[in-house]
N, C-alpha and C. Protein backbone atom coordinates (compact mmCIF):
# COMPACT_ATOMS: atom_id res chain seq x y z
N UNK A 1 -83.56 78.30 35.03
CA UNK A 1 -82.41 77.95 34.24
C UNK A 1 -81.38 77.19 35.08
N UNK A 2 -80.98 77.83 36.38
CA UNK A 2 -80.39 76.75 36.96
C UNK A 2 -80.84 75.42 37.45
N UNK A 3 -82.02 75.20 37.99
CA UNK A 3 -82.50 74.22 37.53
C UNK A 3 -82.57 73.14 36.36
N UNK A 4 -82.56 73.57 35.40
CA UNK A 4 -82.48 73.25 33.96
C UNK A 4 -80.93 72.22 34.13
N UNK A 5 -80.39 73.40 34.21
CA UNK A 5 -78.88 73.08 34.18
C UNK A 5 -78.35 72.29 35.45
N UNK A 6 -79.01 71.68 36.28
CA UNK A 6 -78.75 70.83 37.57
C UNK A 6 -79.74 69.55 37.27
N UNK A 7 -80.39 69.58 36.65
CA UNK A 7 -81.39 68.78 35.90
C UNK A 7 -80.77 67.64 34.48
N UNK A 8 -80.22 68.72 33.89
CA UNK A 8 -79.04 68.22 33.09
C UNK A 8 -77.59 67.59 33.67
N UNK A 9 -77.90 68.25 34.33
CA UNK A 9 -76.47 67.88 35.18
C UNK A 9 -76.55 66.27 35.73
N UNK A 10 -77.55 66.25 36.67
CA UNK A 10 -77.87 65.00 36.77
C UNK A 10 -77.94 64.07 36.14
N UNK A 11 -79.08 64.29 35.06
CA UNK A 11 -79.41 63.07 34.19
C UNK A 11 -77.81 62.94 33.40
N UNK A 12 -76.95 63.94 32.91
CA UNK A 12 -75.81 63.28 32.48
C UNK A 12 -74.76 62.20 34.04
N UNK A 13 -74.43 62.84 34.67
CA UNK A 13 -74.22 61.67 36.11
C UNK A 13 -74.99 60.80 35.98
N UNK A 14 -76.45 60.54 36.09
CA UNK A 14 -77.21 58.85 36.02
C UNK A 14 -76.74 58.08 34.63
N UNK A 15 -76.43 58.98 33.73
CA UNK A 15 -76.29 58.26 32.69
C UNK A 15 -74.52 57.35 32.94
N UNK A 16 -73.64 58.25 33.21
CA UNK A 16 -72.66 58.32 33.58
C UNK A 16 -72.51 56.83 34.40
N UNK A 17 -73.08 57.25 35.48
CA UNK A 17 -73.79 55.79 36.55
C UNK A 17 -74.04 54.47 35.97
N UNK A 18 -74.58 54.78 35.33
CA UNK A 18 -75.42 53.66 34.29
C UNK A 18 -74.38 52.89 33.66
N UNK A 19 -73.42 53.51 33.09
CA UNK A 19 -72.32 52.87 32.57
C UNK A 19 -71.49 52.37 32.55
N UNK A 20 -71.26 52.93 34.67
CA UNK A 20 -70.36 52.68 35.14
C UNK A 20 -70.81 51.26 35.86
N UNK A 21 -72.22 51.40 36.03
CA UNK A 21 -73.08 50.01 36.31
C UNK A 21 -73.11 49.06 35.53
N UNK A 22 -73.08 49.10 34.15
CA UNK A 22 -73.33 48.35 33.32
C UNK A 22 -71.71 47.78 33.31
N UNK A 23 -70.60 48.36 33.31
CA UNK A 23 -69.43 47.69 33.12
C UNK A 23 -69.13 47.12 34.19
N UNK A 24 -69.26 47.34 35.34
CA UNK A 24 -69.08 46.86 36.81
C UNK A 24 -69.57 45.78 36.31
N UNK A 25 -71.09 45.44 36.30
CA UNK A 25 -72.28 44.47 35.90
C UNK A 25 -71.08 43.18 34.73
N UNK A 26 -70.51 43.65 33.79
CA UNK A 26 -69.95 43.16 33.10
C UNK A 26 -68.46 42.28 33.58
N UNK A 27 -67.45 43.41 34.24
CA UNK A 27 -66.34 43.08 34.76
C UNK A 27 -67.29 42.03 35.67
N UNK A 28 -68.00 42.16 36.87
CA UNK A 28 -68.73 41.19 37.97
C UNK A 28 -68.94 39.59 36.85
N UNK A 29 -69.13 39.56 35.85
CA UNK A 29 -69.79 38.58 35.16
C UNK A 29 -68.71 37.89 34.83
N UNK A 30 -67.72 38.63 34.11
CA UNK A 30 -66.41 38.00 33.60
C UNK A 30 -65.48 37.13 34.94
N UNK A 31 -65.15 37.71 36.01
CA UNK A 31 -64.82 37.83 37.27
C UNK A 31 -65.50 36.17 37.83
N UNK A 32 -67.19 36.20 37.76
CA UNK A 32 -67.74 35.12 37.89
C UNK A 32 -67.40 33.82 36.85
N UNK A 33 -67.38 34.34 35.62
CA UNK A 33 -67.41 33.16 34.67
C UNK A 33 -65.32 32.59 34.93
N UNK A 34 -64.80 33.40 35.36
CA UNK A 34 -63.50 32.83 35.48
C UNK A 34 -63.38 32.56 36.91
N UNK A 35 -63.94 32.80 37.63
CA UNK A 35 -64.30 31.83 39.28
C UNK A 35 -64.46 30.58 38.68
N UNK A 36 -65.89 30.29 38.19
CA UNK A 36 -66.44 28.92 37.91
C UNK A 36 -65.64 28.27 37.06
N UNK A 37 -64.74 28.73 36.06
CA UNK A 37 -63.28 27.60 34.94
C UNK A 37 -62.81 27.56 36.28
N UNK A 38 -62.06 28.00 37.01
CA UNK A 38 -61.13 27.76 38.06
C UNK A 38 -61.48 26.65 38.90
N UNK A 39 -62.92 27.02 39.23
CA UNK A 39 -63.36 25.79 40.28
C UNK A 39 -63.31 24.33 39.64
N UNK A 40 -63.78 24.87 38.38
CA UNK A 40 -64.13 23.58 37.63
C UNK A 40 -62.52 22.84 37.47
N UNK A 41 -61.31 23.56 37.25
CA UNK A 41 -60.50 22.99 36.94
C UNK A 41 -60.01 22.88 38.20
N UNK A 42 -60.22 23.47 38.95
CA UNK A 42 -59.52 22.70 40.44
C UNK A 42 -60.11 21.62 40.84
N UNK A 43 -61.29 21.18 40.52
CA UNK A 43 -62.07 19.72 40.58
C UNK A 43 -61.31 19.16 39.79
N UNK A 44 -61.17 19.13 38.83
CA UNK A 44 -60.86 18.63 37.59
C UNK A 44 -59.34 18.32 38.17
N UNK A 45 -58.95 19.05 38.46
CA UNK A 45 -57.15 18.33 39.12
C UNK A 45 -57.44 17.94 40.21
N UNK A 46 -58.30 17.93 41.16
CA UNK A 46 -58.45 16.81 42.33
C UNK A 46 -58.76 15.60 41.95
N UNK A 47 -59.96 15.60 40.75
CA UNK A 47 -60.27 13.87 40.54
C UNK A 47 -59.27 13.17 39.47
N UNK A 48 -58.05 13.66 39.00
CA UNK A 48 -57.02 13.34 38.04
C UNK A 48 -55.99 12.69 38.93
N UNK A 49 -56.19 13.52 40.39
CA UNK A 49 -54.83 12.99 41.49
C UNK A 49 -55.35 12.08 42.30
N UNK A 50 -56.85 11.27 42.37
CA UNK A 50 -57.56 10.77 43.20
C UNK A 50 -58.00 11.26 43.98
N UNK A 51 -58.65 12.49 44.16
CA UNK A 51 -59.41 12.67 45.37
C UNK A 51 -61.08 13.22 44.72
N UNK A 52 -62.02 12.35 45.22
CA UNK A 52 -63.02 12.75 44.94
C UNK A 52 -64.09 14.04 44.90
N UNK A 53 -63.14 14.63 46.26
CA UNK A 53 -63.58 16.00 46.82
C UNK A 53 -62.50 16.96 47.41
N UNK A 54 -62.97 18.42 47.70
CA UNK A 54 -61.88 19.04 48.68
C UNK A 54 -61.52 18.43 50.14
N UNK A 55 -63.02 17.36 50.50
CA UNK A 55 -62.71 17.05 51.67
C UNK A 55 -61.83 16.12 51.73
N UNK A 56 -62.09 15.23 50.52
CA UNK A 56 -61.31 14.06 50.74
C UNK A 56 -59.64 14.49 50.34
N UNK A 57 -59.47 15.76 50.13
CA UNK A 57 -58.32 16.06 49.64
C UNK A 57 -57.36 16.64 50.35
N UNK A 58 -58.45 17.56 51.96
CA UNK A 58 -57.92 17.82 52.66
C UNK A 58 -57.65 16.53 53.68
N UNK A 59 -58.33 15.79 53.76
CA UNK A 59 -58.13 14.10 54.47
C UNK A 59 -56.80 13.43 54.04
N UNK A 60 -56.58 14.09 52.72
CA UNK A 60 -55.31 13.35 52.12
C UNK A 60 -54.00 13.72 52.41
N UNK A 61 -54.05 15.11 52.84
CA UNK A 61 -53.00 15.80 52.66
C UNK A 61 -51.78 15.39 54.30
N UNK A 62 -50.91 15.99 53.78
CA UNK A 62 -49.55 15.27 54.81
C UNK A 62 -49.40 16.51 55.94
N UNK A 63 -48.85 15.87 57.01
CA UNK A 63 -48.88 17.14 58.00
C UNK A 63 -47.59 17.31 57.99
N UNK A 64 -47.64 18.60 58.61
CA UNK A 64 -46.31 19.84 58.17
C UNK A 64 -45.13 18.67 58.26
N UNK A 65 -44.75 17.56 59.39
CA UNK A 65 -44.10 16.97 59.45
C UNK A 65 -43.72 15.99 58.40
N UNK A 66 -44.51 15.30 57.94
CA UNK A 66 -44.17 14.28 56.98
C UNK A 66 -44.17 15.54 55.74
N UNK A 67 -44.26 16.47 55.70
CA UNK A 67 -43.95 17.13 54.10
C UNK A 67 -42.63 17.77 54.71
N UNK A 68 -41.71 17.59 55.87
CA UNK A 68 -40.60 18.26 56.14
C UNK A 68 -39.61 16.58 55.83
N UNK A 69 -39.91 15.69 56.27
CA UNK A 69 -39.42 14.22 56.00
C UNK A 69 -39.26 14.08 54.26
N UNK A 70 -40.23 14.40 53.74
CA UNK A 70 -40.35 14.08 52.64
C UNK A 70 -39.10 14.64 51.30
N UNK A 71 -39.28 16.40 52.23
CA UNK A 71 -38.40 16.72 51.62
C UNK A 71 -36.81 16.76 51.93
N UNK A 72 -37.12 15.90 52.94
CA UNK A 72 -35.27 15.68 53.29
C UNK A 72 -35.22 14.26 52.43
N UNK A 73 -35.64 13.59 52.44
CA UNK A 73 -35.67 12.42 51.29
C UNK A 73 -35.35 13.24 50.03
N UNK A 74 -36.16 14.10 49.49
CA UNK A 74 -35.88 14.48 48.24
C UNK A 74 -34.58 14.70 48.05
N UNK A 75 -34.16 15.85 49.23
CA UNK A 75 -32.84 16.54 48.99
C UNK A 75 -31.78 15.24 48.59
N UNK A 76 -31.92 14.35 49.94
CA UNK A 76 -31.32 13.34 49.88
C UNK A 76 -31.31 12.04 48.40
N UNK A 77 -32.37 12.10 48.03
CA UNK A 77 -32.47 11.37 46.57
C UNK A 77 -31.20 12.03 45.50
N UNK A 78 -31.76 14.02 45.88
CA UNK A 78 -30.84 14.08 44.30
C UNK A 78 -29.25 14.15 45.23
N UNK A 79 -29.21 14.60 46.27
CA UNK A 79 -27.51 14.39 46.50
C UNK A 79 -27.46 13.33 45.81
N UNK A 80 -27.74 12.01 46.28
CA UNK A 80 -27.55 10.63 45.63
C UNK A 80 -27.32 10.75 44.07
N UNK A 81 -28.11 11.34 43.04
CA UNK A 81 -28.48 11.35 42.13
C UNK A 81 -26.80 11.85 41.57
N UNK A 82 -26.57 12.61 42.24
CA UNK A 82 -25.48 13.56 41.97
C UNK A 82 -24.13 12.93 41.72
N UNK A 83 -24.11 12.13 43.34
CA UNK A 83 -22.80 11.70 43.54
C UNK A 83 -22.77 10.43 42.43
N UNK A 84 -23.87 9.92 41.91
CA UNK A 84 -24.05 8.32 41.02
C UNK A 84 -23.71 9.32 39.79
N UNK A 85 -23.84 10.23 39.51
CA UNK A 85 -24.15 10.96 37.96
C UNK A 85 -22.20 11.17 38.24
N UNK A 86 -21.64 11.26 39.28
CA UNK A 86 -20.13 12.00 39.06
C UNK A 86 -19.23 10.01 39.05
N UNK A 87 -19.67 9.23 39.68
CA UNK A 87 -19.50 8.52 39.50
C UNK A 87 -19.37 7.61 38.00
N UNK A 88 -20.58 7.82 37.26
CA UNK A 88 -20.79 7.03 36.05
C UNK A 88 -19.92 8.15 35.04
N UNK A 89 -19.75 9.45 35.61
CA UNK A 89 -18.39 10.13 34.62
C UNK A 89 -17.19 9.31 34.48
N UNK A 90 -17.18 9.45 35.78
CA UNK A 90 -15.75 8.73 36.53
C UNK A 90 -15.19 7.62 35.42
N UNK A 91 -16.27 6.74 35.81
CA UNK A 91 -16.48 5.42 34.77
C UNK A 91 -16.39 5.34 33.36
N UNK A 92 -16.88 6.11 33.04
CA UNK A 92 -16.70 6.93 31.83
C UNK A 92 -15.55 6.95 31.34
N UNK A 93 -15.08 8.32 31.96
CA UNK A 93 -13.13 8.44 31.70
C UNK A 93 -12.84 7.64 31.48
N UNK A 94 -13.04 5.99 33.04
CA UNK A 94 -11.48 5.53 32.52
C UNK A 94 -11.87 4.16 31.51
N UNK A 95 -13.06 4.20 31.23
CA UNK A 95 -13.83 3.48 29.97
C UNK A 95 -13.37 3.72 28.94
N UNK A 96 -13.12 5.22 28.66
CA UNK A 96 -12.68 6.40 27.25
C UNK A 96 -11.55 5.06 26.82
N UNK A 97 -11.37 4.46 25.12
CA UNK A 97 -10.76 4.12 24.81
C UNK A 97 -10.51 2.69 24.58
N UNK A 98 -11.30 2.23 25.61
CA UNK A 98 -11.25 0.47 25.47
C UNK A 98 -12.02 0.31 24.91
N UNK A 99 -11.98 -1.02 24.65
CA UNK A 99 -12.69 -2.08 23.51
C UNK A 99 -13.56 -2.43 24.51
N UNK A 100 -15.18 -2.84 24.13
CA UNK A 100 -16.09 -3.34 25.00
C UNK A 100 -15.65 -5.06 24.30
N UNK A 101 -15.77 -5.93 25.65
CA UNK A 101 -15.18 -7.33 25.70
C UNK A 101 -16.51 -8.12 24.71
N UNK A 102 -16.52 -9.20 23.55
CA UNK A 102 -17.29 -9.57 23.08
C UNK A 102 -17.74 -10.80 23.61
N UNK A 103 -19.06 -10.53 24.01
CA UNK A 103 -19.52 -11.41 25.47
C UNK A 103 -20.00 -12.75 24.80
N UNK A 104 -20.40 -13.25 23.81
CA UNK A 104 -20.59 -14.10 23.19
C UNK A 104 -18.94 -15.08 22.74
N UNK A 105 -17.67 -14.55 22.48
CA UNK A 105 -16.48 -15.20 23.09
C UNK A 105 -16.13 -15.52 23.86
N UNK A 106 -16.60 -14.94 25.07
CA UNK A 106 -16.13 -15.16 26.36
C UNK A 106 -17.08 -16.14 26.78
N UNK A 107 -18.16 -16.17 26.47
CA UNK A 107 -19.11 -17.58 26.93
C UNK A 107 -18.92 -18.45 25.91
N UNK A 108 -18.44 -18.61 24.58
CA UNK A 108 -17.90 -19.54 24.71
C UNK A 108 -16.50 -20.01 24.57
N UNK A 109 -15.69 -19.53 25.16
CA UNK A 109 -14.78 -20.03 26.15
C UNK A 109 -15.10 -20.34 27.45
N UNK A 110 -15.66 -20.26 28.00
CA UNK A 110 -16.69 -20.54 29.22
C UNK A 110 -17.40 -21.79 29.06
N UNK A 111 -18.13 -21.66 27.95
CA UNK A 111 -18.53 -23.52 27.91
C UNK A 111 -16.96 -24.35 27.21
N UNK A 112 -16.04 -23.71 26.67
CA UNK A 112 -15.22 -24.81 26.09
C UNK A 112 -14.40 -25.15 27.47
N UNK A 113 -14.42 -24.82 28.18
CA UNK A 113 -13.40 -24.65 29.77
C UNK A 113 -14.28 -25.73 30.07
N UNK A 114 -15.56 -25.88 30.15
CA UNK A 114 -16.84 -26.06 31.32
C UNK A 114 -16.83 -27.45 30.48
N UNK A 115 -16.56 -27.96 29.12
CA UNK A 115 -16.54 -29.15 28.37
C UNK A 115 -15.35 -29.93 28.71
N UNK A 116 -13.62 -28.99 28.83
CA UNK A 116 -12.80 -29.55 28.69
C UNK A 116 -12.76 -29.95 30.52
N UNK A 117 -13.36 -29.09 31.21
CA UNK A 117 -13.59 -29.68 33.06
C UNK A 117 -14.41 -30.89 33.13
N UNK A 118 -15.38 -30.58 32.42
CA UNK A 118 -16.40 -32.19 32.16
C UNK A 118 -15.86 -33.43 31.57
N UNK A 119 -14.82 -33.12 30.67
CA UNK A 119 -13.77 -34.26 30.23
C UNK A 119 -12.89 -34.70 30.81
N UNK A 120 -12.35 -34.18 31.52
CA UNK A 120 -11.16 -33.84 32.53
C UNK A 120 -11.71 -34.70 33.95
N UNK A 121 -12.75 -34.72 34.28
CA UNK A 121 -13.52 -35.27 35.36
C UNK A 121 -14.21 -36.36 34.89
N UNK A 122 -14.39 -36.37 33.87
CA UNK A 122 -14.70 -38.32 33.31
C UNK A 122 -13.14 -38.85 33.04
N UNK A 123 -12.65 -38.27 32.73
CA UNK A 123 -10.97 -39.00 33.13
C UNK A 123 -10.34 -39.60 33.73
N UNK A 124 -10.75 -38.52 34.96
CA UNK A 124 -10.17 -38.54 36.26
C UNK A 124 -10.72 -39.66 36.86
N UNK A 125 -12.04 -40.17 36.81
CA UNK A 125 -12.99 -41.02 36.85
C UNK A 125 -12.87 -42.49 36.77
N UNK A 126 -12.33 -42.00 35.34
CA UNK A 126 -11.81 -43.57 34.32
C UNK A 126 -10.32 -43.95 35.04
N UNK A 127 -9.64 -43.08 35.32
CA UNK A 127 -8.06 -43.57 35.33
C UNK A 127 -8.12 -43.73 37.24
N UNK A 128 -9.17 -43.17 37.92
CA UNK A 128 -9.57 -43.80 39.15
C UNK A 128 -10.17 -44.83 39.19
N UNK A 129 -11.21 -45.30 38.19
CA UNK A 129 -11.58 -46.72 38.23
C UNK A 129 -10.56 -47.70 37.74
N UNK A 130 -9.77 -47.24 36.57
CA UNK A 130 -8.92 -48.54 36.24
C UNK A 130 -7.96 -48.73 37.59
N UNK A 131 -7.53 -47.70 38.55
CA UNK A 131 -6.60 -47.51 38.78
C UNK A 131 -6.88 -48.61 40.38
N UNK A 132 -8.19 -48.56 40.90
CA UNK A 132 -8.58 -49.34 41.50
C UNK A 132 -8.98 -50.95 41.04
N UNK A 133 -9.39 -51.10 39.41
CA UNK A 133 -9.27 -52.27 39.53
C UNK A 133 -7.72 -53.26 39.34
N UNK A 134 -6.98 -52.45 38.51
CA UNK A 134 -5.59 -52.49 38.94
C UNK A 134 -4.95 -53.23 40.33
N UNK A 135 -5.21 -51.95 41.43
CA UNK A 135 -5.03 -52.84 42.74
C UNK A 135 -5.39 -53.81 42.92
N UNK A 136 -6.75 -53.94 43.10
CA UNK A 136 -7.71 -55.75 42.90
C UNK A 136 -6.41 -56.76 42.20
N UNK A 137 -6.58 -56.39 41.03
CA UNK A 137 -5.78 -57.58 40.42
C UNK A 137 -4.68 -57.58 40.98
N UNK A 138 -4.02 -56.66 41.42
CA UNK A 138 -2.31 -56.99 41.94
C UNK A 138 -2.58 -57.69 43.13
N UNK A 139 -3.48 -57.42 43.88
CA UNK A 139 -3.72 -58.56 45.00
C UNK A 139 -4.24 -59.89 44.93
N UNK A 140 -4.60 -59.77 43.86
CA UNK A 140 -5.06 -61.51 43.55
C UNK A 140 -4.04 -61.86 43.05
N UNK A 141 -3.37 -61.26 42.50
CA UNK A 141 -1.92 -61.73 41.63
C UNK A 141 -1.29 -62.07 42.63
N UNK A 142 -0.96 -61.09 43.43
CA UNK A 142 0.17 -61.28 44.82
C UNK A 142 -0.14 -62.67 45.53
N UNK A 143 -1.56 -62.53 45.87
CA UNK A 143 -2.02 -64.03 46.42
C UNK A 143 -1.61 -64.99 45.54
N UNK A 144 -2.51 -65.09 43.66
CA UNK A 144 -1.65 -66.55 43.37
C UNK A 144 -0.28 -66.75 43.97
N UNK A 145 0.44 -65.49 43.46
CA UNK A 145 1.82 -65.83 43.27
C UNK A 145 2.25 -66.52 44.86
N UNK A 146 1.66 -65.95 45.65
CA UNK A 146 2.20 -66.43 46.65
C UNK A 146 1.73 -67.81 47.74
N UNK A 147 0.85 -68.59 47.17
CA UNK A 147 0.55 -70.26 46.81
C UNK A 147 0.71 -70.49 46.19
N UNK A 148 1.30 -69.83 44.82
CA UNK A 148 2.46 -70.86 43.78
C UNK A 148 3.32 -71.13 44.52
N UNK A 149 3.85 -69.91 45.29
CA UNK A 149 5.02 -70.20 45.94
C UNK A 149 5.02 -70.97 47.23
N UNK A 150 3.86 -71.27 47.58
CA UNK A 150 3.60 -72.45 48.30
C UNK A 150 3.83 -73.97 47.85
N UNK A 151 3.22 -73.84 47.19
CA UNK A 151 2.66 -74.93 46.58
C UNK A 151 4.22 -75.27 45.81
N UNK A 152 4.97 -74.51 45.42
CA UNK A 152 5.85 -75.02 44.65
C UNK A 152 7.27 -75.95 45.90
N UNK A 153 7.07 -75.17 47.11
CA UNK A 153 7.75 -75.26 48.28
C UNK A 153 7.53 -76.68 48.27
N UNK A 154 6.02 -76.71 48.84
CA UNK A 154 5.71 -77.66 49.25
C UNK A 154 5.52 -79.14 48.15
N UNK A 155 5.91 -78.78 46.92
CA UNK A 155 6.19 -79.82 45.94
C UNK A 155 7.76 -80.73 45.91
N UNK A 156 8.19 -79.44 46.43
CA UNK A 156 9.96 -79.73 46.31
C UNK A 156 10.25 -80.22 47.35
């Protein structure tokens, strides 16, 4: 009878075993099948970022130094980012209230300036050419006049 009952005893423990094998067996499987999504998707984000492999990915990667550079650039980008973002407030404010200038008036007043300078300089042009042939003639004038006044001398 004790036998019996150590006999029983057992086969309930193997069974026990068994179950505890079979779920191990199970958890082990699940455990595996979410290894292999992982791998797969860690491939899967290496060949999305360009790298064909882990090797070529560890080939890619930056040494401690240039990822300490890099991130002083960063820091340095958003300070920048910061001081331009308090700036364009700035701008802002003292923007608050005005009229934006209508840029299509202002160019053309810009060409009517740029027409009345272009007129203004054929003018200037004209009343420099007359103004030189002017001289011409007063010197030919001056000359007749002054062998008339020869000539009249020398008549008398």
């Amino acid at each position: 009878e004790e036998a019996e009952k150590k006999e029983l005893q057992t086969i309930e423990d193997m069974r026990k075993l068994e179950g505890q094998k079979a779920n191990a067996e199970e958890v082990l499987r699940q455990q595996e099948e979410e290894r292999e999504a992982c791998r797969t998707d860690y491939e899967a984000a290496l060949k999305s970022q360009g790298f064909d492999d882990e090797a070529a990915y560890r080939a890619g990667r930056l040494s401690a130094d240039d990822m300490e550079e890099l991130d002083g650039k960063i820091l340095d980008y958003r300070r920048k980012v910061h001081e331009i973002s308090g700036r364009k407030r700035s701008l802002e404010e003292q923007l608050e209230g005005k009229e934006r200038a209508d840029l299509e008036q202002i160019q053309e007043k810009i060409r009517e300036a740029a027409q009345e300078q272009k007129k203004g300089q054929e003018d200037y042009v004209w009343i420099y050419t007359a103004n030189q042939k002017n001289r011409e003639v007063r010197k030919r004038l001056k000359v007749c006049l002054e062998r008339t006044a020869n000539y009249r001398e020398n008549m008398s």
